[in-house]
N, C-alpha and C. Protein backbone atom coordinates (compact mmCIF):
# COMPACT_ATOMS: atom_id res chain seq x y z
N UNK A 1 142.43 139.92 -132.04
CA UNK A 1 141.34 139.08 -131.58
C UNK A 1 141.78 138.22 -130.38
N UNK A 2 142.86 137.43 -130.37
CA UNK A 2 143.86 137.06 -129.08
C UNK A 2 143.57 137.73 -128.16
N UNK A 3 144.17 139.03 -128.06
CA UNK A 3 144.28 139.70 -127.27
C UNK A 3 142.89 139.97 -126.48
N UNK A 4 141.43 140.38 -127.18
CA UNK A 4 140.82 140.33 -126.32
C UNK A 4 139.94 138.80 -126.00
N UNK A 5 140.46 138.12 -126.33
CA UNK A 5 140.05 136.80 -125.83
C UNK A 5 140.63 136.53 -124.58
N UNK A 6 141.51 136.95 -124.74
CA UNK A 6 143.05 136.85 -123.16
C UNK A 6 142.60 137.87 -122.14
N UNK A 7 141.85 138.92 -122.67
CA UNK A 7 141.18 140.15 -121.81
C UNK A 7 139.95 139.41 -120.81
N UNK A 8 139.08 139.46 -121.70
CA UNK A 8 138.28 138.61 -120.93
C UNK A 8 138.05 137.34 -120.28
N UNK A 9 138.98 136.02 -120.79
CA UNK A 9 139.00 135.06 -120.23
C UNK A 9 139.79 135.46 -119.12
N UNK A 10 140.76 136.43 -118.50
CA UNK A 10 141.50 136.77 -117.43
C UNK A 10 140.68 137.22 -116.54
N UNK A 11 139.52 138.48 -116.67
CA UNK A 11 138.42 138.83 -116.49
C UNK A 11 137.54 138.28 -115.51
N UNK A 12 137.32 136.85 -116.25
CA UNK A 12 136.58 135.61 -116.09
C UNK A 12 137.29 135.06 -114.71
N UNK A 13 138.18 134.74 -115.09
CA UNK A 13 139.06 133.74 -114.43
C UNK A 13 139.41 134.33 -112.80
N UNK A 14 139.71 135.86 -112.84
CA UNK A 14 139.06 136.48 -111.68
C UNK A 14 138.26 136.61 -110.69
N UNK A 15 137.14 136.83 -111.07
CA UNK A 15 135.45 136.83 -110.97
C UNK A 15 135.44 135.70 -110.32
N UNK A 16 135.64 134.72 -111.11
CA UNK A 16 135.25 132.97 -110.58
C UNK A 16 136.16 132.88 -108.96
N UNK A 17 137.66 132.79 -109.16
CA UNK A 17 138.20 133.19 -108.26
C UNK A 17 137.94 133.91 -106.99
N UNK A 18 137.35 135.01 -106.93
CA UNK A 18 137.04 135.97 -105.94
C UNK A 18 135.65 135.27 -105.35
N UNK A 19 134.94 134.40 -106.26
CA UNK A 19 133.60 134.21 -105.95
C UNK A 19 133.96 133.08 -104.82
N UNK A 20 134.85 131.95 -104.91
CA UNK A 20 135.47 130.77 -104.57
C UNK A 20 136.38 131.34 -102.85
N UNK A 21 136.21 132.69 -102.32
CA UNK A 21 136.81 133.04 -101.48
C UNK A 21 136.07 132.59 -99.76
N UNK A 22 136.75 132.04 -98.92
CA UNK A 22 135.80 131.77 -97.97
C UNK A 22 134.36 132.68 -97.17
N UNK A 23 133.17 132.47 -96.77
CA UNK A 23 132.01 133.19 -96.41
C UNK A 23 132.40 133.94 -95.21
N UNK A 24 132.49 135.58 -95.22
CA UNK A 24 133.02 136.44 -94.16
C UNK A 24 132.01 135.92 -93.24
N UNK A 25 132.64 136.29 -91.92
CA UNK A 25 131.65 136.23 -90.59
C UNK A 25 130.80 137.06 -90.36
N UNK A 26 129.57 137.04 -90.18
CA UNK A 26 128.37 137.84 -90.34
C UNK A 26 128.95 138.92 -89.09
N UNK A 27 128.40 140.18 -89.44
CA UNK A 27 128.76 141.06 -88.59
C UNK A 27 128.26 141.54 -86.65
N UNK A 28 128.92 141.31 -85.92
CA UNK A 28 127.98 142.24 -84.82
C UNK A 28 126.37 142.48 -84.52
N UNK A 29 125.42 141.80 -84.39
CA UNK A 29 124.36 143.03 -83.89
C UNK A 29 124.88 144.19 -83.40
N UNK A 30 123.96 145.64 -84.35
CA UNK A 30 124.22 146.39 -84.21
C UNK A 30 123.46 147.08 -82.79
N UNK A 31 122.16 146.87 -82.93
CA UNK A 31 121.41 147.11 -81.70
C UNK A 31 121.94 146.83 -80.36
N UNK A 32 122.84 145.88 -80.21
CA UNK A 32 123.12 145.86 -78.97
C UNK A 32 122.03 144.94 -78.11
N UNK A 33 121.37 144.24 -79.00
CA UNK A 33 120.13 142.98 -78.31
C UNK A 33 120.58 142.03 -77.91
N UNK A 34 120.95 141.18 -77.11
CA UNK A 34 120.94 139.98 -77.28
C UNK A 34 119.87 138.59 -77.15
N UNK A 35 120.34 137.82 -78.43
CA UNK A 35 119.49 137.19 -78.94
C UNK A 35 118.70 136.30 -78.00
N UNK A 36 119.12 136.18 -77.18
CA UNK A 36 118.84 135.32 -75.95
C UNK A 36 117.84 135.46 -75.09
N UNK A 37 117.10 137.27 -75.10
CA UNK A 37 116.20 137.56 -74.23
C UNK A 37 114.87 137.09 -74.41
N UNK A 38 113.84 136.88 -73.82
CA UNK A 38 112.43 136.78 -73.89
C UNK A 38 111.89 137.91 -74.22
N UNK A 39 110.46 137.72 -75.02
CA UNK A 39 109.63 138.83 -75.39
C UNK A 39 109.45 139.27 -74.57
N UNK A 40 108.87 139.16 -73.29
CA UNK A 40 108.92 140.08 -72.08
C UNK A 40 110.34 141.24 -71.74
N UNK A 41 110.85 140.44 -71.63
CA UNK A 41 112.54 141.57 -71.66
C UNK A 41 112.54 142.53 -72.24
N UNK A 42 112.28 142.01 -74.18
CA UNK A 42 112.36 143.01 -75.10
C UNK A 42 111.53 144.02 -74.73
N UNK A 43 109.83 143.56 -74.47
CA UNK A 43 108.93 144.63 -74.22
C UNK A 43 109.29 145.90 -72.82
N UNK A 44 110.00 144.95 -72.37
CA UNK A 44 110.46 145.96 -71.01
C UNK A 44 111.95 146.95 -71.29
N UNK A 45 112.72 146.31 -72.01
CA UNK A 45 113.69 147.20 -72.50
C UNK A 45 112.98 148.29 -73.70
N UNK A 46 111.85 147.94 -74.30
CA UNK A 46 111.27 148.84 -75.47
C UNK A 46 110.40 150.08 -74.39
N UNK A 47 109.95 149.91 -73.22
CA UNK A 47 109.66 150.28 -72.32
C UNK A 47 110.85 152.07 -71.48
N UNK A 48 111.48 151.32 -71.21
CA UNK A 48 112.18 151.81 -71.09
C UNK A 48 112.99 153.25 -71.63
N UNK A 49 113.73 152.31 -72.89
CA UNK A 49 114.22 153.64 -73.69
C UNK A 49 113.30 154.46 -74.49
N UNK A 50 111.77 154.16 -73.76
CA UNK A 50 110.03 155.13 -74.54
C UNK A 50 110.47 156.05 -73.59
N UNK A 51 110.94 155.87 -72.20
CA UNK A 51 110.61 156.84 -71.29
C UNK A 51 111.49 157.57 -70.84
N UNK A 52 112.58 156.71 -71.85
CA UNK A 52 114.26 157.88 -71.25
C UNK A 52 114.12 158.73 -72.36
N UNK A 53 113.15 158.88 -73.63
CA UNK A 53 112.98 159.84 -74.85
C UNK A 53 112.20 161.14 -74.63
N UNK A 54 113.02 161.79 -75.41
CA UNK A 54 112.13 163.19 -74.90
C UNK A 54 110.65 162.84 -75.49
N UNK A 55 109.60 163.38 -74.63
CA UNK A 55 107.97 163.62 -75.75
C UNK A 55 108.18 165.02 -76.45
N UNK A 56 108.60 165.43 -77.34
CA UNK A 56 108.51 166.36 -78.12
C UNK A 56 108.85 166.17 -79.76
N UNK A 57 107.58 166.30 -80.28
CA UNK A 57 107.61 166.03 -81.74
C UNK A 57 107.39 167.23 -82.32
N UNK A 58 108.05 167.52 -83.75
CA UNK A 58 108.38 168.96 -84.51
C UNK A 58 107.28 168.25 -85.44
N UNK A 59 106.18 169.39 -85.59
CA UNK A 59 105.11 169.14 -86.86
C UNK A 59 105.32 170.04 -88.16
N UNK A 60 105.56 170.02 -89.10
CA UNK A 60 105.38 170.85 -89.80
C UNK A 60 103.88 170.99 -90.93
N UNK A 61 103.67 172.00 -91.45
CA UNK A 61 102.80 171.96 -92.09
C UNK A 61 103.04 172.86 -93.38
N UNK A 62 102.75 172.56 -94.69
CA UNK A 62 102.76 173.29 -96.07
C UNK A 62 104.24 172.71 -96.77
N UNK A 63 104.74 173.34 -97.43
CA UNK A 63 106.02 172.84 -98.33
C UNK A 63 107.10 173.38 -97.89
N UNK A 64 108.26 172.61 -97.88
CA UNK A 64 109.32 172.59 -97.88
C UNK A 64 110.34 173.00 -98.96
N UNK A 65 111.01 173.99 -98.95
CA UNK A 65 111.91 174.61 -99.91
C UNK A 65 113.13 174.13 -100.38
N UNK A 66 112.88 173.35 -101.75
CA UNK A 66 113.67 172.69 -102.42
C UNK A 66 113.96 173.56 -103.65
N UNK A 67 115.06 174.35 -103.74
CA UNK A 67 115.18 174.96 -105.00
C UNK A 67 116.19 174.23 -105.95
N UNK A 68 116.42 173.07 -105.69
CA UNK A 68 117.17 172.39 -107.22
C UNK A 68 116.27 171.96 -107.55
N UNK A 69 115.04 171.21 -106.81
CA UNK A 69 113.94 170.50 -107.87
C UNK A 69 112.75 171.69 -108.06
N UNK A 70 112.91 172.95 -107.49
CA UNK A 70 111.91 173.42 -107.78
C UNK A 70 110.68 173.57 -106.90
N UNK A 71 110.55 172.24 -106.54
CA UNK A 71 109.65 171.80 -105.76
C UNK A 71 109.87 171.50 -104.08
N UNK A 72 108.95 171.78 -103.38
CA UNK A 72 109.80 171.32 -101.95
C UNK A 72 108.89 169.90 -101.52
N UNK A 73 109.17 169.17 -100.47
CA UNK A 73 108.02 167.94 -100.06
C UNK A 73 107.55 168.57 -98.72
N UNK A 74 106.12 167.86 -99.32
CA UNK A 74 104.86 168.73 -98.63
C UNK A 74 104.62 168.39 -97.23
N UNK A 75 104.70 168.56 -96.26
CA UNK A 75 104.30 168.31 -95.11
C UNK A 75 102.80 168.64 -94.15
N UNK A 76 102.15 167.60 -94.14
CA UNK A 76 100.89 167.20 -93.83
C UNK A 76 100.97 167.31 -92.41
N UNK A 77 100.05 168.19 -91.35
CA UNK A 77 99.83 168.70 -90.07
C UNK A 77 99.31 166.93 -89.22
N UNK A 78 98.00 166.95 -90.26
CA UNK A 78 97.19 165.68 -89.39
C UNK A 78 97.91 164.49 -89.99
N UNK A 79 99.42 164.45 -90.86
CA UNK A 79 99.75 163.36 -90.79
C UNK A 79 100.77 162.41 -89.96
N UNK A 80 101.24 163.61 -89.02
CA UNK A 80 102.63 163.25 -88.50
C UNK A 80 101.86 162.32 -87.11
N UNK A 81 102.42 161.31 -86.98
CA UNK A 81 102.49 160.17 -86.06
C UNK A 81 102.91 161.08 -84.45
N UNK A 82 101.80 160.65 -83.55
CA UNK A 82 102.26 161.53 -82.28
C UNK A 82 101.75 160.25 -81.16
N UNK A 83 102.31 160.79 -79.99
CA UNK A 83 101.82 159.78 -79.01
C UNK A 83 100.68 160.60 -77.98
N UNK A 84 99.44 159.88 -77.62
CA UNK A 84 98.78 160.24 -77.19
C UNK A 84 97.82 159.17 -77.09
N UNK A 85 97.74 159.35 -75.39
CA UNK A 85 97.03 158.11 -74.16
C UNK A 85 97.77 156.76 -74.33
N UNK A 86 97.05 155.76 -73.61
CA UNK A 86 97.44 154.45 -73.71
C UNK A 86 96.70 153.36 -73.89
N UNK A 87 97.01 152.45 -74.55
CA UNK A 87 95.77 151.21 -74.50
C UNK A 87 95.38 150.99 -73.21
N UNK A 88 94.47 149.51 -72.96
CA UNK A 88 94.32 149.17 -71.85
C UNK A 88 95.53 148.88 -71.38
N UNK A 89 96.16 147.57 -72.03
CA UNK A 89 97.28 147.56 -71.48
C UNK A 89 98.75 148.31 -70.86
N UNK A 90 98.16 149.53 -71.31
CA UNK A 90 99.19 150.67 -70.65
C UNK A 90 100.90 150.54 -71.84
N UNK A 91 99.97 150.21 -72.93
CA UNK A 91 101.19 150.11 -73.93
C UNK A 91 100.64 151.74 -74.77
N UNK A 92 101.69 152.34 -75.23
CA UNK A 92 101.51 153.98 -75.80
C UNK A 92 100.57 153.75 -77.20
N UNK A 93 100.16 154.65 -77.45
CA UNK A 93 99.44 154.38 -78.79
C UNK A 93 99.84 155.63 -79.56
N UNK A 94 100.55 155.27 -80.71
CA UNK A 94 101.02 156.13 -81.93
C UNK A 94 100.49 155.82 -83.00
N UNK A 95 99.63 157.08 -83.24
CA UNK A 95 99.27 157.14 -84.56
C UNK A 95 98.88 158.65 -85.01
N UNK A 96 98.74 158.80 -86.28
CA UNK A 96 98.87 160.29 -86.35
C UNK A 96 97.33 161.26 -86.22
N UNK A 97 97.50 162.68 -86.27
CA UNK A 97 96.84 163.05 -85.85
C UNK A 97 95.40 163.27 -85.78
N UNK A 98 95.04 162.88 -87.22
CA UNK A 98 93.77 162.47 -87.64
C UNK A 98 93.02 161.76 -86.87
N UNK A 99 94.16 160.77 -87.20
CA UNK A 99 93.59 159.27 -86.48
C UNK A 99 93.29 159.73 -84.77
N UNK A 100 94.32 160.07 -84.14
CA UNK A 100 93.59 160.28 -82.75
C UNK A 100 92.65 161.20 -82.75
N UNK A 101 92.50 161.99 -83.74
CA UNK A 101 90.98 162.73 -83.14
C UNK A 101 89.32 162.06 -84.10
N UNK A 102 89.87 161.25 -84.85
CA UNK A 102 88.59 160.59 -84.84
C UNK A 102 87.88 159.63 -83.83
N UNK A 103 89.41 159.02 -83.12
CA UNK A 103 90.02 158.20 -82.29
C UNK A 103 89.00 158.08 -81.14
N UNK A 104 89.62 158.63 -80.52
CA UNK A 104 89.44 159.56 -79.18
C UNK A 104 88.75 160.73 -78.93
N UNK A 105 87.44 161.21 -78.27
CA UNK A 105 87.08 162.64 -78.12
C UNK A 105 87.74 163.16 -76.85
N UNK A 106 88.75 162.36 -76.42
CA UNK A 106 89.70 163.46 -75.50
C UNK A 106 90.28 163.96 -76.39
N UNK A 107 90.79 163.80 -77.63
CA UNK A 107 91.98 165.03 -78.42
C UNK A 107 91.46 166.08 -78.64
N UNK A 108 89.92 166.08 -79.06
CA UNK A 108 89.51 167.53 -79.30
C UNK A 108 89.95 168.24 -77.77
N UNK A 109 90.12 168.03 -76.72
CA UNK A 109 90.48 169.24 -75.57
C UNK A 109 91.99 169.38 -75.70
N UNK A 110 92.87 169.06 -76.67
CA UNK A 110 93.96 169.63 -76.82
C UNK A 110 94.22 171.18 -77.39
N UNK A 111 94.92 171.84 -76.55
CA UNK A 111 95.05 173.04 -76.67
C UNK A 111 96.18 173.55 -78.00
N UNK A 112 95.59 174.63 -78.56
CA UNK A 112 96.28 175.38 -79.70
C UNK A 112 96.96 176.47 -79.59
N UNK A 113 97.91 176.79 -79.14
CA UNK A 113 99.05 178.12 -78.42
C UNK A 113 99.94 178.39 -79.54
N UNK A 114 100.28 179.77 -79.49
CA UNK A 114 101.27 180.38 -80.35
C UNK A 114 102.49 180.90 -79.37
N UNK A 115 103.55 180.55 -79.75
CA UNK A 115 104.95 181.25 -78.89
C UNK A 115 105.58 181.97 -79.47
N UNK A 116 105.74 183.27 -78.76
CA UNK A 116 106.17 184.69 -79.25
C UNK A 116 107.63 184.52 -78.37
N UNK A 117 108.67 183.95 -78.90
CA UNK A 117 110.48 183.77 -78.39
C UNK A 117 110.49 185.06 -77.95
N UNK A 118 110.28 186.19 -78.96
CA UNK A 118 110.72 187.78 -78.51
C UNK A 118 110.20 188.38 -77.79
N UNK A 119 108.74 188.45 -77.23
CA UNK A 119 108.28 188.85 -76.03
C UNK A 119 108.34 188.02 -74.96
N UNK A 120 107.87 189.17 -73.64
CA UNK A 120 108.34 188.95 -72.65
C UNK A 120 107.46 188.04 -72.37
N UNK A 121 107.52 187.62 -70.75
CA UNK A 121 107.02 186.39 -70.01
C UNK A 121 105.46 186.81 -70.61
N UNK A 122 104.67 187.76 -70.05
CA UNK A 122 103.60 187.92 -70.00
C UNK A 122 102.96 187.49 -70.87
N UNK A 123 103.28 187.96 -72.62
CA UNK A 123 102.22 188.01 -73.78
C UNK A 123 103.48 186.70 -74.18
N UNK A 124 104.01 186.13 -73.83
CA UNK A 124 104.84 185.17 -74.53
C UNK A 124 103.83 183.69 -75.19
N UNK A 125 103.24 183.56 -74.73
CA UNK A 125 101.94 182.57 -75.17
C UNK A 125 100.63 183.30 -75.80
N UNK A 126 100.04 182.71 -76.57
CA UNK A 126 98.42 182.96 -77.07
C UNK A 126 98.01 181.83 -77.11
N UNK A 127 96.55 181.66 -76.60
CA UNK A 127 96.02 180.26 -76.68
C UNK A 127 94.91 180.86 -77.74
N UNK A 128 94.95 179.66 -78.87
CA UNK A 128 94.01 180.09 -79.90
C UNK A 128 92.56 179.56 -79.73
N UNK A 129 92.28 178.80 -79.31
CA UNK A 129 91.41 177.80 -78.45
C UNK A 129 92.23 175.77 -78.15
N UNK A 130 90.80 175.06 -78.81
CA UNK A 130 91.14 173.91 -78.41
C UNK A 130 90.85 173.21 -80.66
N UNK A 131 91.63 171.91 -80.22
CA UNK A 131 91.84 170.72 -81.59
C UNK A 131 90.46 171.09 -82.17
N UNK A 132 89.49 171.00 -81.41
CA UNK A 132 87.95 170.82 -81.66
C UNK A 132 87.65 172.20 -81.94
N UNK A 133 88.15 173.07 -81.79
CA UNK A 133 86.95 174.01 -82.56
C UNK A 133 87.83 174.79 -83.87
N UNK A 134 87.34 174.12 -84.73
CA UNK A 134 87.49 174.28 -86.46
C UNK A 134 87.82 175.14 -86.88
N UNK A 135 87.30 176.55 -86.03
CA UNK A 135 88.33 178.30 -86.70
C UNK A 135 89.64 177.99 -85.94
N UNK A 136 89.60 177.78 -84.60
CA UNK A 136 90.91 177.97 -84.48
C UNK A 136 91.42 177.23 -84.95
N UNK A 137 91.53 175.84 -85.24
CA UNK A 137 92.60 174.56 -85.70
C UNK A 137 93.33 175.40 -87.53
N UNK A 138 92.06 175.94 -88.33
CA UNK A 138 92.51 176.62 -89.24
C UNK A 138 93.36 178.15 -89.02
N UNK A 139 93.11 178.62 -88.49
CA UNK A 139 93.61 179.72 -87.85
C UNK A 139 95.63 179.42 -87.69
N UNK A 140 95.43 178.34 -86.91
CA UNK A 140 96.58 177.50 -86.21
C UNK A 140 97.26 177.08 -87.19
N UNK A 141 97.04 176.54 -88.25
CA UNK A 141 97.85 175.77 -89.49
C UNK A 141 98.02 176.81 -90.56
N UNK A 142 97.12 178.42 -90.49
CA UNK A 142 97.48 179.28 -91.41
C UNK A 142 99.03 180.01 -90.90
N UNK A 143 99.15 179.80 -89.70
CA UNK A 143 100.21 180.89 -89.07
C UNK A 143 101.52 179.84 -89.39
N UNK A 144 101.35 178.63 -89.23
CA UNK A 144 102.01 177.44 -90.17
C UNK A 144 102.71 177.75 -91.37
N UNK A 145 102.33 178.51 -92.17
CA UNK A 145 102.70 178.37 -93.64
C UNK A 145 102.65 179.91 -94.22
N UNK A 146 103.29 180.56 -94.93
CA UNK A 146 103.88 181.81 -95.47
C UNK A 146 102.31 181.64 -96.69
N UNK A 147 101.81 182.90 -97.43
CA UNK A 147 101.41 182.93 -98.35
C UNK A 147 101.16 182.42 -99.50
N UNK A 148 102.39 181.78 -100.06
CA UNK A 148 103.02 181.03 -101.06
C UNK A 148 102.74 179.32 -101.02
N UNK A 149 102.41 179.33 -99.52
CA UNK A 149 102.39 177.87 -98.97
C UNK A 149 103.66 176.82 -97.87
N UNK A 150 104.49 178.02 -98.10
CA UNK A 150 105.86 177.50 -97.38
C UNK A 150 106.05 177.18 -96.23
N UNK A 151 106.21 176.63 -94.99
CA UNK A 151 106.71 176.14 -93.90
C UNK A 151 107.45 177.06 -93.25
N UNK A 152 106.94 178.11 -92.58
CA UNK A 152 107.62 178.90 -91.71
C UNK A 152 107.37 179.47 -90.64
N UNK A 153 106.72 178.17 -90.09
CA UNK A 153 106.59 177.60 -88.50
C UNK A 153 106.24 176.09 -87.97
N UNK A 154 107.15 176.00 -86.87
CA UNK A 154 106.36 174.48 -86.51
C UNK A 154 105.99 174.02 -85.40
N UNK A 155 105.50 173.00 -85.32
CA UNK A 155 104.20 172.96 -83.66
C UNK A 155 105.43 171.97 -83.07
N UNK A 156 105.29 171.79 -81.56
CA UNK A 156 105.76 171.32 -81.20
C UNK A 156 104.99 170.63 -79.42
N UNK A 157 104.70 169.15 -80.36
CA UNK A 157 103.21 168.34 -79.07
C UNK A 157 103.80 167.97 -78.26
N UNK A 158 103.37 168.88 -76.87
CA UNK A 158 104.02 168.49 -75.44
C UNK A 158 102.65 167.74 -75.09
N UNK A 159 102.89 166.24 -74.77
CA UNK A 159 101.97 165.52 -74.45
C UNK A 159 101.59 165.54 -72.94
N UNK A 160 102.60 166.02 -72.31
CA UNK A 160 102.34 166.34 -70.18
C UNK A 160 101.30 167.82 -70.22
N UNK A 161 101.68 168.59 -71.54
CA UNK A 161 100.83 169.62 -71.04
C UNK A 161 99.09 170.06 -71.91
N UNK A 162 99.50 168.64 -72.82
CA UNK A 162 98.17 168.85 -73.94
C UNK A 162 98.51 170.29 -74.64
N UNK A 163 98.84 169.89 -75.12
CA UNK A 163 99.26 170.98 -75.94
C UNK A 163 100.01 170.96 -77.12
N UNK A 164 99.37 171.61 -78.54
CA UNK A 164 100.09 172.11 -79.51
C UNK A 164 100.98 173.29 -79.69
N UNK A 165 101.90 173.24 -79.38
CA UNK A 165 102.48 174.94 -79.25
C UNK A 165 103.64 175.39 -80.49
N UNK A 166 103.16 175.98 -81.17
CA UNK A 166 103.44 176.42 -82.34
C UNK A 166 104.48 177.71 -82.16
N UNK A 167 105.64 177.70 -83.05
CA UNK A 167 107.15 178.64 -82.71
C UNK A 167 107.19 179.32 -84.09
N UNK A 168 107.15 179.90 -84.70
CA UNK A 168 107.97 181.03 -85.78
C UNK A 168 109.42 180.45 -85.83
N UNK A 169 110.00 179.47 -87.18
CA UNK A 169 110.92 179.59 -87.52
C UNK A 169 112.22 180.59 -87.47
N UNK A 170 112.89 181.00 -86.62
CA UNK A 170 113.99 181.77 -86.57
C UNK A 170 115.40 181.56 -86.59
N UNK A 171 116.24 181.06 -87.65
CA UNK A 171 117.53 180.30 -88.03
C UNK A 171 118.49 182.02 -88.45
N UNK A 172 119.22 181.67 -87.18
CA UNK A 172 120.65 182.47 -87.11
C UNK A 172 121.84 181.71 -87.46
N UNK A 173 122.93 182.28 -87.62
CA UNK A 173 124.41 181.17 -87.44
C UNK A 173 125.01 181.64 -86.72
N UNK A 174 125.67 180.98 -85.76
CA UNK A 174 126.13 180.90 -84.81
C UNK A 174 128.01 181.48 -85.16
N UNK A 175 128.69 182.15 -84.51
CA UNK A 175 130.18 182.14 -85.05
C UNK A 175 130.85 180.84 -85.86
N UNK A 176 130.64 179.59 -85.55
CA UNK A 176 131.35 178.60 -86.60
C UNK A 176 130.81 177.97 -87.72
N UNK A 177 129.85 178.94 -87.68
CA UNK A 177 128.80 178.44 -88.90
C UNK A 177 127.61 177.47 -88.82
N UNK A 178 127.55 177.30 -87.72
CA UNK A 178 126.41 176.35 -87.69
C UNK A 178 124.96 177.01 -87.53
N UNK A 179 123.68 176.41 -88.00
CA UNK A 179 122.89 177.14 -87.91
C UNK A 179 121.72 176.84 -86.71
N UNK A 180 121.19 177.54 -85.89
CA UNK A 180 120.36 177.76 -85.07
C UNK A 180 119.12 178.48 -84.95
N UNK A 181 118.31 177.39 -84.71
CA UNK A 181 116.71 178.06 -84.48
C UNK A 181 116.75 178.31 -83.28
N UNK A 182 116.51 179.91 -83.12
CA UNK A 182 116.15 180.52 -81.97
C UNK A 182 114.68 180.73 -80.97
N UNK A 183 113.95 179.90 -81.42
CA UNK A 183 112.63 180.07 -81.22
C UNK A 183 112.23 178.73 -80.52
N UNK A 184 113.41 177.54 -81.37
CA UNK A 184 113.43 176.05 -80.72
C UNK A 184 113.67 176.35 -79.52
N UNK A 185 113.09 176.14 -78.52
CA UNK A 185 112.92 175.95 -76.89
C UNK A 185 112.94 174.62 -75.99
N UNK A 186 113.84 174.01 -75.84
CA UNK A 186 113.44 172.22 -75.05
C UNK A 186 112.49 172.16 -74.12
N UNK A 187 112.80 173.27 -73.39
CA UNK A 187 111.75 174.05 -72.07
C UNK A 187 110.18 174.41 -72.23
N UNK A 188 109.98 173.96 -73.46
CA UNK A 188 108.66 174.98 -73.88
C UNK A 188 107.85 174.90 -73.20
N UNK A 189 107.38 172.86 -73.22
CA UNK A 189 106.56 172.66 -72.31
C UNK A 189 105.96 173.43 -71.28
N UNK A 190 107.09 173.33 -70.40
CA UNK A 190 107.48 173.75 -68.65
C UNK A 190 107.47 175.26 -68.53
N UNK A 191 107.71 176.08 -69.87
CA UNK A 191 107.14 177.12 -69.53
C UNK A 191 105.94 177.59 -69.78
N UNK A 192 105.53 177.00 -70.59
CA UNK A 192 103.74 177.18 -70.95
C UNK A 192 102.84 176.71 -69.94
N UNK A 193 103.42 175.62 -69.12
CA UNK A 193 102.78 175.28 -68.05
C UNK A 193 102.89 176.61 -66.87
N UNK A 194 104.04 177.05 -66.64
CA UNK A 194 104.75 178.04 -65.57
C UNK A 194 103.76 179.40 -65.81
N UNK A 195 103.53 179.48 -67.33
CA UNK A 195 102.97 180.41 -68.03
C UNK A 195 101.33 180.51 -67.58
N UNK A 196 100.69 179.45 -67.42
CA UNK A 196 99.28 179.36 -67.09
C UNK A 196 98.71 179.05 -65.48
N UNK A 197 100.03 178.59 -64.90
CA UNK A 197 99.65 178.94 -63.14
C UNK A 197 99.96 180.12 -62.79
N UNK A 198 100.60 181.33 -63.65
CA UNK A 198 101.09 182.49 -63.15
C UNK A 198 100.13 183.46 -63.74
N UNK A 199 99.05 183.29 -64.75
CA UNK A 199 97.45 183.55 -65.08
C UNK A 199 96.72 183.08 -63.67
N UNK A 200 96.51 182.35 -63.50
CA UNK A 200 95.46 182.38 -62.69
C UNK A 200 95.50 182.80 -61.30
């Protein structure tokens, strides 16, 4: 009985100790802000690193393949947050996709394209129509998702060219093992644009 009386009052006596140790120095800002600037600054530095960012957002749509739970998490088309136009004030407006097309009746003239990586220049694009007309937008989110419901394609909103342009999942590995989507394009934009002055 000593003994664990001596256990825990040592225990104790620890604890209290360690608690009694002087208050570390708060760490670094990590951001790299300093505290010192005006809201104007901030808004102009928030400015800034908007426009040194790429505009290209990956949408997915249907479920995601989780085989330890069974289950994968579901990914919603009209829920993903995109940028498109500007307030008055010429500040960006993000919100997701729903929302800008109840929003705004400029989103319905956003265009719905499919990208074929494996063909050539010519048939390398399909335009399915535009946001606004209801077969194609369904059309567009079926080529989205495998049978089953699965995620095995994703859009990718180039906001310079209005455009949804949708890729076929294609993951190779590379010699050191890493894995690569071949269908991911940074260029897409710029060639879908390249793609529709060389139509007309």
């Amino acid at each position: 009985m000593k003994k664990i009386f001596l256990i825990v009052f040592t225990i104790f006596s620890q604890l209290g100790a360690e608690s009694l140790q002087p208050i570390q120095p708060m760490p670094n800002n990590s951001t790299d802000v300093p505290i010192y600037l005006s809201s104007a600054e901030l808004l102009e530095r928030a400015k800034k690193s908007e426009r040194s960012r790429r505009p290209i957002f990956h949408i997915q749509h249907g479920k995601h393949p989780n085989w330890l739970a069974f289950a994968g998490s579901v990914y919603n088309f009209y829920d993903k947050r995109i940028f498109f136009d500007r307030d008055k004030s010429k500040n960006p407006i993000y919100k997701k996709i729903s929302e800008h097309a109840t929003d705004n009746p400029n989103f319905g003239k956003v265009l719905l394209v499919l990208y074929h990586h494996k063909k050539k220049h010519k048939k390398q694009f399909t335009i399915l129509g535009t946001y606004s007309d209801e077969v194609a937008r369904k059309k567009f989110l079926r080529k989205m998702k495998t049978l089953f419901g699965y995620a095995c394609a994703r859009a990718i909103w180039c906001p310079e060219q209005n455009a949804f342009i949708l890729c076929e999942i294609d993951i190779v590995n590379d010699g050191w093992g890493h894995s690569i989507d071949r269908a991911f394009d940074p260029e897409i934009g710029k060639k879908f644009e390249q793609w529709l002055t060389s139509k007309k």
